[in-house]
PDB file of N, CA and C in Angstrom:
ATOM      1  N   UNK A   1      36.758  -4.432  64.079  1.00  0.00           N
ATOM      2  CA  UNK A   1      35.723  -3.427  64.076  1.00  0.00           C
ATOM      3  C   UNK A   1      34.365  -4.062  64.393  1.00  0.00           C
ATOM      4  N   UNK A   2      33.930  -5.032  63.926  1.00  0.00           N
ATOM      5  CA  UNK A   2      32.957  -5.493  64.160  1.00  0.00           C
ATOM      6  C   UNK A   2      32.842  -6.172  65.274  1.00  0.00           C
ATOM      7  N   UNK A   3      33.702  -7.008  66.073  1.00  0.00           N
ATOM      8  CA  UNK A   3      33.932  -7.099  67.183  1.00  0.00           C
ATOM      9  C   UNK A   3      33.587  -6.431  68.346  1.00  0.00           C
ATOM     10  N   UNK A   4      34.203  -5.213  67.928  1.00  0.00           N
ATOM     11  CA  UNK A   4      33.465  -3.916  69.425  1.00  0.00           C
ATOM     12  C   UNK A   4      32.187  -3.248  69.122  1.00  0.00           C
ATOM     13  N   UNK A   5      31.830  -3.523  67.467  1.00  0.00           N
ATOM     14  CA  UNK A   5      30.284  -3.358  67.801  1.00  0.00           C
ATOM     15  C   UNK A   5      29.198  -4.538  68.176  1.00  0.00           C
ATOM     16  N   UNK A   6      29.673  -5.476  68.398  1.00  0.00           N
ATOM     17  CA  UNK A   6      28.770  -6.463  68.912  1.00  0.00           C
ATOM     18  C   UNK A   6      29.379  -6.631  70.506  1.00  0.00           C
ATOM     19  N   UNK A   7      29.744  -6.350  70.984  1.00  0.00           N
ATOM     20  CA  UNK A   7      30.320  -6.152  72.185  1.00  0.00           C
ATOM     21  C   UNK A   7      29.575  -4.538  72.895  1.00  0.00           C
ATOM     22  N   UNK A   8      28.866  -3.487  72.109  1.00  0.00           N
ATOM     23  CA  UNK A   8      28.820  -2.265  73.294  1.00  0.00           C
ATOM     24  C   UNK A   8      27.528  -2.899  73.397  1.00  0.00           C
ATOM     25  N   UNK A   9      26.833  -2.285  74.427  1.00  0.00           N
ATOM     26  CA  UNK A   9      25.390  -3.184  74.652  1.00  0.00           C
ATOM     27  C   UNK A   9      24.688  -2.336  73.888  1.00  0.00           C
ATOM     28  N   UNK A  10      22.855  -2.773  73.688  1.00  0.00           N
ATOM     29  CA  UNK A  10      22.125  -2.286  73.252  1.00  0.00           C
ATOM     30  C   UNK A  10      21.365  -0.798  73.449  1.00  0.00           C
ATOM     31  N   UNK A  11      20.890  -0.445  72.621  1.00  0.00           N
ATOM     32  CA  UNK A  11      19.789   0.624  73.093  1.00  0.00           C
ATOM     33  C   UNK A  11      19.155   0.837  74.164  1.00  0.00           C
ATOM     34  N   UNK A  12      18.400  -0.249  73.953  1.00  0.00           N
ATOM     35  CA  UNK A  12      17.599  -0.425  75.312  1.00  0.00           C
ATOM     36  C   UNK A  12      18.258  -0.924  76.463  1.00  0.00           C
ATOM     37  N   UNK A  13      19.341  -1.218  76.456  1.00  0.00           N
ATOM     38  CA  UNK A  13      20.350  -1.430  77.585  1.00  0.00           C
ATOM     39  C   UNK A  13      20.681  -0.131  78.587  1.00  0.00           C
ATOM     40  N   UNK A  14      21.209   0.787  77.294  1.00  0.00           N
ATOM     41  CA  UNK A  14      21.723   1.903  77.624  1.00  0.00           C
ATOM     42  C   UNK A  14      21.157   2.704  78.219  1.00  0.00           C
ATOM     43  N   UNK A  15      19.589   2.737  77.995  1.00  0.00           N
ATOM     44  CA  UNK A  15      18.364   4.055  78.146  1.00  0.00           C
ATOM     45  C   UNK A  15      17.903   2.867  79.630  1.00  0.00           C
ATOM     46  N   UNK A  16      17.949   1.637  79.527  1.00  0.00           N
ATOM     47  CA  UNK A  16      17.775   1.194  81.024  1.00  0.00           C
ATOM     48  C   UNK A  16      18.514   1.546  81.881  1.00  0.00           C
ATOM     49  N   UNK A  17      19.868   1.231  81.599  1.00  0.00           N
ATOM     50  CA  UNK A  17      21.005   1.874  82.561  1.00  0.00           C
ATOM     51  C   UNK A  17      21.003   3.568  82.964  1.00  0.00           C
ATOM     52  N   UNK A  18      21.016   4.064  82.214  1.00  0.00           N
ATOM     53  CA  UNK A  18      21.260   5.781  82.020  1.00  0.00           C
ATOM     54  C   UNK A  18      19.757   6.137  83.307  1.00  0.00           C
ATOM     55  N   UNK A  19      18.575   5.024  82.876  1.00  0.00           N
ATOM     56  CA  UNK A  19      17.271   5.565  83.745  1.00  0.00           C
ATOM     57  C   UNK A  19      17.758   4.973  85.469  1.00  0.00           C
ATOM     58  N   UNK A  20      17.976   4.419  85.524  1.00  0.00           N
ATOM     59  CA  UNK A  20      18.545   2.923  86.428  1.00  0.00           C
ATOM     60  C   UNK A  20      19.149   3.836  87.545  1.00  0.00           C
ATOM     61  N   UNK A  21      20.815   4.577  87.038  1.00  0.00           N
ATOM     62  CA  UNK A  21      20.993   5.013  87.750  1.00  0.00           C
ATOM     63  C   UNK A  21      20.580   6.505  88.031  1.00  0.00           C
ATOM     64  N   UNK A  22      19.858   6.885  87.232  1.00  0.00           N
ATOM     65  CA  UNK A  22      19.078   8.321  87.911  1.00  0.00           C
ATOM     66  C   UNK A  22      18.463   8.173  88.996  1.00  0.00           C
ATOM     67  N   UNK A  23      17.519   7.047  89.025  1.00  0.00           N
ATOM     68  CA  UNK A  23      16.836   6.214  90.450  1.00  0.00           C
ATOM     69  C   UNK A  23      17.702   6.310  91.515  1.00  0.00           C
ATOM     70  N   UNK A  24      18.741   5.924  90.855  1.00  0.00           N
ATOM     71  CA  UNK A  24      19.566   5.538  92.771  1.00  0.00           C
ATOM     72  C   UNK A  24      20.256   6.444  93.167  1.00  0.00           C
ATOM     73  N   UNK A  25      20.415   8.086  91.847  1.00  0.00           N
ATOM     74  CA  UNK A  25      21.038   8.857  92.712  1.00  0.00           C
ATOM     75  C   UNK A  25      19.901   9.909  93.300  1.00  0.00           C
ATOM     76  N   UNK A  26      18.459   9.466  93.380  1.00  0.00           N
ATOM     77  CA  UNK A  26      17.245  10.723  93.529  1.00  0.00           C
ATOM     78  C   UNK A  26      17.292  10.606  95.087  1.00  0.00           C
ATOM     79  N   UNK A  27      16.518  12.008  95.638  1.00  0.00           N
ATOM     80  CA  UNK A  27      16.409  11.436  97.358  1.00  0.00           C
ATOM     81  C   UNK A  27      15.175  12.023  97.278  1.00  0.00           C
ATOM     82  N   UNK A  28      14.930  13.112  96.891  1.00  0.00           N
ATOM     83  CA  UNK A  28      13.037  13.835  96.889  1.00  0.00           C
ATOM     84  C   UNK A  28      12.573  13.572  95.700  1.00  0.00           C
ATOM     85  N   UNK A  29      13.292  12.317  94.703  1.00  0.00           N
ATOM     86  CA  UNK A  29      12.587  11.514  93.714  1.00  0.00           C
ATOM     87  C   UNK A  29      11.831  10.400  93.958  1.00  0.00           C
ATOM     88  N   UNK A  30      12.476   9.758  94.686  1.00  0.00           N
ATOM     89  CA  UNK A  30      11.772   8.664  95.389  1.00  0.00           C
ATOM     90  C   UNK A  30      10.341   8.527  96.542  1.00  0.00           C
ATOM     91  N   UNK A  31      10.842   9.852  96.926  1.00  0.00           N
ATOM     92  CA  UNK A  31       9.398   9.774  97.948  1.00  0.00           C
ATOM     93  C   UNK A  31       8.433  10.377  97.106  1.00  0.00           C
ATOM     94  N   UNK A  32       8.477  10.833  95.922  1.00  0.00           N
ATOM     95  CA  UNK A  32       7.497  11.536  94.915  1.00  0.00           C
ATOM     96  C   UNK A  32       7.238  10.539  94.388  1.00  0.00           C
ATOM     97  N   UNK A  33       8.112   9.529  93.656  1.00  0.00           N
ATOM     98  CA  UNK A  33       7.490   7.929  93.369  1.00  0.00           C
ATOM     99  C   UNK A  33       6.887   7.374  94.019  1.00  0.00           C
ATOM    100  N   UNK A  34       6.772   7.185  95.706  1.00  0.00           N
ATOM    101  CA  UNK A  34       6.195   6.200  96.341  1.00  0.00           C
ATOM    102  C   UNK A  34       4.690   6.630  96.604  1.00  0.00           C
ATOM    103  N   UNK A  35       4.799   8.539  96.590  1.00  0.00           N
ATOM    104  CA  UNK A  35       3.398   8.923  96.448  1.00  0.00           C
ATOM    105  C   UNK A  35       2.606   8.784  95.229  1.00  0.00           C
ATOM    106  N   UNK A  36       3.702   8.363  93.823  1.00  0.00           N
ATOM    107  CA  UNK A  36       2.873   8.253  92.852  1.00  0.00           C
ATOM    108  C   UNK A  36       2.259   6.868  93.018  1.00  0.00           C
ATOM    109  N   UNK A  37       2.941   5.767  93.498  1.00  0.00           N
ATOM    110  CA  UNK A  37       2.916   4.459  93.359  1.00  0.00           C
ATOM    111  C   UNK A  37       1.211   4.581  94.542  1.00  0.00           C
ATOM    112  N   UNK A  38       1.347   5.056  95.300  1.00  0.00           N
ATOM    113  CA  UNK A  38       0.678   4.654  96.553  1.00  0.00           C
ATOM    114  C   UNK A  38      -0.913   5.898  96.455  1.00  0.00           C
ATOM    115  N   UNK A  39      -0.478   6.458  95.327  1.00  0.00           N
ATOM    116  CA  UNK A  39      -2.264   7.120  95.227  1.00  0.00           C
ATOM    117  C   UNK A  39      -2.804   6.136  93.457  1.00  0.00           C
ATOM    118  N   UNK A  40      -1.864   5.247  92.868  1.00  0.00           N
ATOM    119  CA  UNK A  40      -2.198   4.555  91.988  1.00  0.00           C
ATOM    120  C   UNK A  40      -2.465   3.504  92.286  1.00  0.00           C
ATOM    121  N   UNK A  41      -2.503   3.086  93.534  1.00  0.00           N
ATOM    122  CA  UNK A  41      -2.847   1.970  94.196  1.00  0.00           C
ATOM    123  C   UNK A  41      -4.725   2.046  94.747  1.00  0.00           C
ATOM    124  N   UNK A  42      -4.477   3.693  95.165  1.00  0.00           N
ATOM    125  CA  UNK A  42      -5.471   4.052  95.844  1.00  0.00           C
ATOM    126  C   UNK A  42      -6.581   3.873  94.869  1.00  0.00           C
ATOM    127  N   UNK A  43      -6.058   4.775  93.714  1.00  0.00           N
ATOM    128  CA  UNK A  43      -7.191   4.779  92.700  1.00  0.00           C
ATOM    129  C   UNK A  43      -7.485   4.117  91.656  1.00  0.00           C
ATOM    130  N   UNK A  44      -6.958   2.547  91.813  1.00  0.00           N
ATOM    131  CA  UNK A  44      -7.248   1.896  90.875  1.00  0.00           C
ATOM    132  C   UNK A  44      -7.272   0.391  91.586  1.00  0.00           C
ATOM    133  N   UNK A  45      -7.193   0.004  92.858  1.00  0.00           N
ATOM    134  CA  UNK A  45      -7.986  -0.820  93.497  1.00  0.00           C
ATOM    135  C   UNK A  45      -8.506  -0.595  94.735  1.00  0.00           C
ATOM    136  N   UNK A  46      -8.151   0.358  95.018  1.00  0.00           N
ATOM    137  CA  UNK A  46      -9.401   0.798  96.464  1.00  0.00           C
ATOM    138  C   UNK A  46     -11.067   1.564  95.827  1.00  0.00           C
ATOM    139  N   UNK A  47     -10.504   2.459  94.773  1.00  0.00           N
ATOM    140  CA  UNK A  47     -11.699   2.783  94.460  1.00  0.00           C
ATOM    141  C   UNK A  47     -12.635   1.893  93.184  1.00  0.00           C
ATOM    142  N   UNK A  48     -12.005   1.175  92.651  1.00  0.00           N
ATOM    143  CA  UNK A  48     -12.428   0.092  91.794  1.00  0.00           C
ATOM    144  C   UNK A  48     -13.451  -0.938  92.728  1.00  0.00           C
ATOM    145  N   UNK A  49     -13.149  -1.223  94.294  1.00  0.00           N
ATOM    146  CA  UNK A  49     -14.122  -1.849  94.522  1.00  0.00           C
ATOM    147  C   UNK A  49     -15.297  -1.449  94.800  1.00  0.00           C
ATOM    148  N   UNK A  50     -15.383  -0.138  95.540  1.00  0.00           N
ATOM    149  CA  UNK A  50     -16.695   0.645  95.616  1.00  0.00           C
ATOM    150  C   UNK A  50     -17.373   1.024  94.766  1.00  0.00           C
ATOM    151  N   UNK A  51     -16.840   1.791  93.401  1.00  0.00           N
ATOM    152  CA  UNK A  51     -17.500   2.362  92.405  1.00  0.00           C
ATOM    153  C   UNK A  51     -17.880   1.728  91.305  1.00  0.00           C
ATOM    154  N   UNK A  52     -16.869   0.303  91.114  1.00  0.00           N
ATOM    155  CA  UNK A  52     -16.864  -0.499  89.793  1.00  0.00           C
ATOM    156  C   UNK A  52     -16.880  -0.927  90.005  1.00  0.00           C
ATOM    157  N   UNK A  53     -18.534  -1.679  90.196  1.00  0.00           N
ATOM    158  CA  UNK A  53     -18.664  -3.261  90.937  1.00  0.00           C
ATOM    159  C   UNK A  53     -18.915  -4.323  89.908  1.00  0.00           C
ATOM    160  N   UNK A  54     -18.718  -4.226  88.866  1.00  0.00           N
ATOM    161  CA  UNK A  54     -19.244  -5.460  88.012  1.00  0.00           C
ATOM    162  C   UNK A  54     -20.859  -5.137  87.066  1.00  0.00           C
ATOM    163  N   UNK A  55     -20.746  -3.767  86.679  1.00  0.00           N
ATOM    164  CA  UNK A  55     -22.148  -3.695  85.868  1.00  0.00           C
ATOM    165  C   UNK A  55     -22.477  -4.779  84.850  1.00  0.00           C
ATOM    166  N   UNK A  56     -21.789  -4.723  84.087  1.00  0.00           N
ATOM    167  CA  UNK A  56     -21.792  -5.310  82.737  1.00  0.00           C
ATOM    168  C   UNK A  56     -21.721  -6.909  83.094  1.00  0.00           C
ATOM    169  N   UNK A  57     -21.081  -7.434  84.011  1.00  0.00           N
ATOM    170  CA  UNK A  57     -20.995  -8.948  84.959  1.00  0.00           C
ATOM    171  C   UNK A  57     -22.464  -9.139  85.259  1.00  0.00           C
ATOM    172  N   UNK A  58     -23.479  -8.448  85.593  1.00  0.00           N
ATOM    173  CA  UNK A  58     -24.285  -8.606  86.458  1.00  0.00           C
ATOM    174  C   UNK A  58     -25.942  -8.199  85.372  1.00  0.00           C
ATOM    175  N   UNK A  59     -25.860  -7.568  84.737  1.00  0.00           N
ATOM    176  CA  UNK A  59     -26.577  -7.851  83.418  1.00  0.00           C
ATOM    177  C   UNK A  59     -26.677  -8.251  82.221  1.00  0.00           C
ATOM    178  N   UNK A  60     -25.362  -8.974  81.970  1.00  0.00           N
ATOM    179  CA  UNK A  60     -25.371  -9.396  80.473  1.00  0.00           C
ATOM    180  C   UNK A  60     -24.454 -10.865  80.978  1.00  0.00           C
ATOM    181  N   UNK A  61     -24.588 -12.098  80.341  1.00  0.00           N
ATOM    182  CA  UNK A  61     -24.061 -13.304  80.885  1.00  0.00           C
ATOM    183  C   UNK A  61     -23.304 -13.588  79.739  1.00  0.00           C
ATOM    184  N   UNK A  62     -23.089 -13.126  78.645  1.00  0.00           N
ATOM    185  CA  UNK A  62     -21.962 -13.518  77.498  1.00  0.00           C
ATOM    186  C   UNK A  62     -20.746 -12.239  76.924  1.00  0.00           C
ATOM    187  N   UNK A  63     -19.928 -12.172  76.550  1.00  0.00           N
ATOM    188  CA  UNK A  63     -18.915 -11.402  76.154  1.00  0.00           C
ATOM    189  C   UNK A  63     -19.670 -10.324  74.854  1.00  0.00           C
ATOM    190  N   UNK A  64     -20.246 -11.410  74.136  1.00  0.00           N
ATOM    191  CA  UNK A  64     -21.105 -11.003  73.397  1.00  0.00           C
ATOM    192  C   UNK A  64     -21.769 -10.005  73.667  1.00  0.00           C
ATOM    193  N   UNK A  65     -22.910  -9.882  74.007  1.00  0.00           N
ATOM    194  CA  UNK A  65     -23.836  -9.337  74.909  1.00  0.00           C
ATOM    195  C   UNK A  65     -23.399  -7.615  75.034  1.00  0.00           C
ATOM    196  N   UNK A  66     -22.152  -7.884  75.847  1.00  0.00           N
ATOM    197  CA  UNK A  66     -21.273  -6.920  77.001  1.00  0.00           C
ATOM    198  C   UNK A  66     -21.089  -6.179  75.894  1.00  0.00           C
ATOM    199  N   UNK A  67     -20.325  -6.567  74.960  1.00  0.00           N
ATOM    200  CA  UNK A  67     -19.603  -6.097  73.777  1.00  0.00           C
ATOM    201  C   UNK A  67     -20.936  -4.749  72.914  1.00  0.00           C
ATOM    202  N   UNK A  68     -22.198  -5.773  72.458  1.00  0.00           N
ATOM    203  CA  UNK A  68     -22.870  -4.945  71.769  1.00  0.00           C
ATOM    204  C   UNK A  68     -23.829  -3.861  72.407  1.00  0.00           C
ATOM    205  N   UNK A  69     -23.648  -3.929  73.994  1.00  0.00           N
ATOM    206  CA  UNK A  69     -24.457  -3.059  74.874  1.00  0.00           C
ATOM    207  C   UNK A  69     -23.584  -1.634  75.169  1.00  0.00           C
ATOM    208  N   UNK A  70     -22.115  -2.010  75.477  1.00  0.00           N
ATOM    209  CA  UNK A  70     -21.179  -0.659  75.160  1.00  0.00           C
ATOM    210  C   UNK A  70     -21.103  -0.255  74.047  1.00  0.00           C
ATOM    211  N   UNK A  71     -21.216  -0.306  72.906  1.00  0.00           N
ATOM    212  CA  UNK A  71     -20.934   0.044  71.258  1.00  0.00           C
ATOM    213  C   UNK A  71     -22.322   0.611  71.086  1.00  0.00           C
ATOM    214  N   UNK A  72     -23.657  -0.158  71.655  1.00  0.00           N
ATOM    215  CA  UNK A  72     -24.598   0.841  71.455  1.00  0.00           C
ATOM    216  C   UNK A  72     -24.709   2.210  72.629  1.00  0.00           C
ATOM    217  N   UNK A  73     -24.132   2.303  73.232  1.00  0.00           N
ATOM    218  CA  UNK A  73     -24.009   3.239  74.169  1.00  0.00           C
ATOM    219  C   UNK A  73     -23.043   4.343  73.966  1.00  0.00           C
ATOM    220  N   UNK A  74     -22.002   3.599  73.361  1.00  0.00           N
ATOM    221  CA  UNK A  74     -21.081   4.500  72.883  1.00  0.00           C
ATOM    222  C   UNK A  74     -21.448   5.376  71.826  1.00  0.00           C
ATOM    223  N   UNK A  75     -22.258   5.141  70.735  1.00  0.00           N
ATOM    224  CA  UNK A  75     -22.471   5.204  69.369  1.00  0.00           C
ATOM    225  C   UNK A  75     -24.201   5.914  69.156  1.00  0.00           C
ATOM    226  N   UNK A  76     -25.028   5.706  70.654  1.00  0.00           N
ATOM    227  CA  UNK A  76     -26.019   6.017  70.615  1.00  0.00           C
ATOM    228  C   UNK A  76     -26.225   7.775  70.384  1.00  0.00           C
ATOM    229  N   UNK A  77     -27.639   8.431  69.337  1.00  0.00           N
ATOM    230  CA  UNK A  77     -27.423   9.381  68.923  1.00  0.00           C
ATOM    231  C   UNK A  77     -28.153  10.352  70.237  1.00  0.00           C
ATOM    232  N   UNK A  78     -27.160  11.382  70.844  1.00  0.00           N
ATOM    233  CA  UNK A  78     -28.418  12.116  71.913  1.00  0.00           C
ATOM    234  C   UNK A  78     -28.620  13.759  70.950  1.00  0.00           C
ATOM    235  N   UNK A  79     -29.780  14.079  70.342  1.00  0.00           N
ATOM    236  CA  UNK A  79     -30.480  14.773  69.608  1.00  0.00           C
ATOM    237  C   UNK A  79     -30.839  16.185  70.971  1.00  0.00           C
ATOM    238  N   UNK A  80     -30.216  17.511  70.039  1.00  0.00           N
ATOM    239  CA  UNK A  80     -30.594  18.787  70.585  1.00  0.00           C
ATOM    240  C   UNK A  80     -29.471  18.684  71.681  1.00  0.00           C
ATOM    241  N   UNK A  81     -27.860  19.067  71.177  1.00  0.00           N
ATOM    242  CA  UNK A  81     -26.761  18.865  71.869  1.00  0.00           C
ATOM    243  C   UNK A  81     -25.956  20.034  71.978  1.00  0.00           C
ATOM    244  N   UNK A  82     -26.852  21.213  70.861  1.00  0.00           N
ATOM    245  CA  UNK A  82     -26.302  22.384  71.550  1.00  0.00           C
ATOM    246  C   UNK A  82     -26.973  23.281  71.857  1.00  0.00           C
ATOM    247  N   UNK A  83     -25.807  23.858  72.591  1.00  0.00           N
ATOM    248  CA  UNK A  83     -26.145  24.780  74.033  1.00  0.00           C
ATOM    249  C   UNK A  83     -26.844  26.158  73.499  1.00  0.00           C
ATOM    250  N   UNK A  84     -28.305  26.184  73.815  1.00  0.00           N
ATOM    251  CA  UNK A  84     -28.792  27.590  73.232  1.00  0.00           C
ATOM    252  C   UNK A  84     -28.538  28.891  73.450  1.00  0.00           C
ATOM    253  N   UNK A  85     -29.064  30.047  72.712  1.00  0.00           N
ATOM    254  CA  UNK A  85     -27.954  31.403  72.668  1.00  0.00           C
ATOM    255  C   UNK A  85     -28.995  31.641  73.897  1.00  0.00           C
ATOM    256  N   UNK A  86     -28.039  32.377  74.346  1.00  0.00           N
ATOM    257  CA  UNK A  86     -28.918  33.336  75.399  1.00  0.00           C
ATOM    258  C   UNK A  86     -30.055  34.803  74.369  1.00  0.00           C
ATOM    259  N   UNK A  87     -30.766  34.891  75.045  1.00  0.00           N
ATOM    260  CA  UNK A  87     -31.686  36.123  74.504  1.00  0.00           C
ATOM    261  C   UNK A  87     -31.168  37.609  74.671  1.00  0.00           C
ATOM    262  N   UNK A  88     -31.250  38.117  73.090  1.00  0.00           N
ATOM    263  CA  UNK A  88     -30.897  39.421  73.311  1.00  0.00           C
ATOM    264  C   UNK A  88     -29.334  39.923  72.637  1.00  0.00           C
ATOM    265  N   UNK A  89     -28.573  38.609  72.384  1.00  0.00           N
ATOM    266  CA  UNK A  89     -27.299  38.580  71.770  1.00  0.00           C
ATOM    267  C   UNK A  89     -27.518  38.138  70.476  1.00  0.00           C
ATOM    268  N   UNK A  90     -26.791  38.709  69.638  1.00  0.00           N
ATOM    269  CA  UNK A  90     -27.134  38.461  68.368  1.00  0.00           C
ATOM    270  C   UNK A  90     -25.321  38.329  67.948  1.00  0.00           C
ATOM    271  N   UNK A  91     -25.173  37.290  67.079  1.00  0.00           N
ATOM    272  CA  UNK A  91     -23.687  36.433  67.037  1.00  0.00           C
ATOM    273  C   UNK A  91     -23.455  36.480  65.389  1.00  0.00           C
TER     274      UNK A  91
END
């Protein structure tokens, strides 16, 4: 008994395999993957070089620095954040 349970493969064997061959039996799965693959390409190093050039590289010279300039930005308070009633409606 214990024998054939150390012998069936694992979990994660199984859920690899079971995914594995869903792949190889898809035909309008695959070209939906290659468009996923190929606009995640697009938008995370084609547009990374134009738009995200290195802010934080280019004004702050320590990790340090970088670190406490996002946390105050993140955390900073912006005062008079809601949206006023229009005139004439009463709520």
């Amino acid at each position: 008994m214990e024998q054939s349970i150390m012998q069936q493969p694992g979990l994660f064997a199984r859920i690899f395999r079971f995914y594995m061959g869903g792949f190889r039996r898809m035909t309008l799965g695959r070209t939906l993957w290659i468009l996923i693959i190929i606009k995640l390409i697009i938008m995370f190093g084609i547009l990374k070089l134009f738009f995200f050039q290195g802010f934080l590289e280019t004004k702050f010279s320590t990790d340090n620095q970088r670190a406490t300039y996002v946390i105050e930005q993140m955390t900073q308070f912006v005062p008079n954040t809601t949206v006023p009633k229009e005139e004439g409606k009463n709520d």
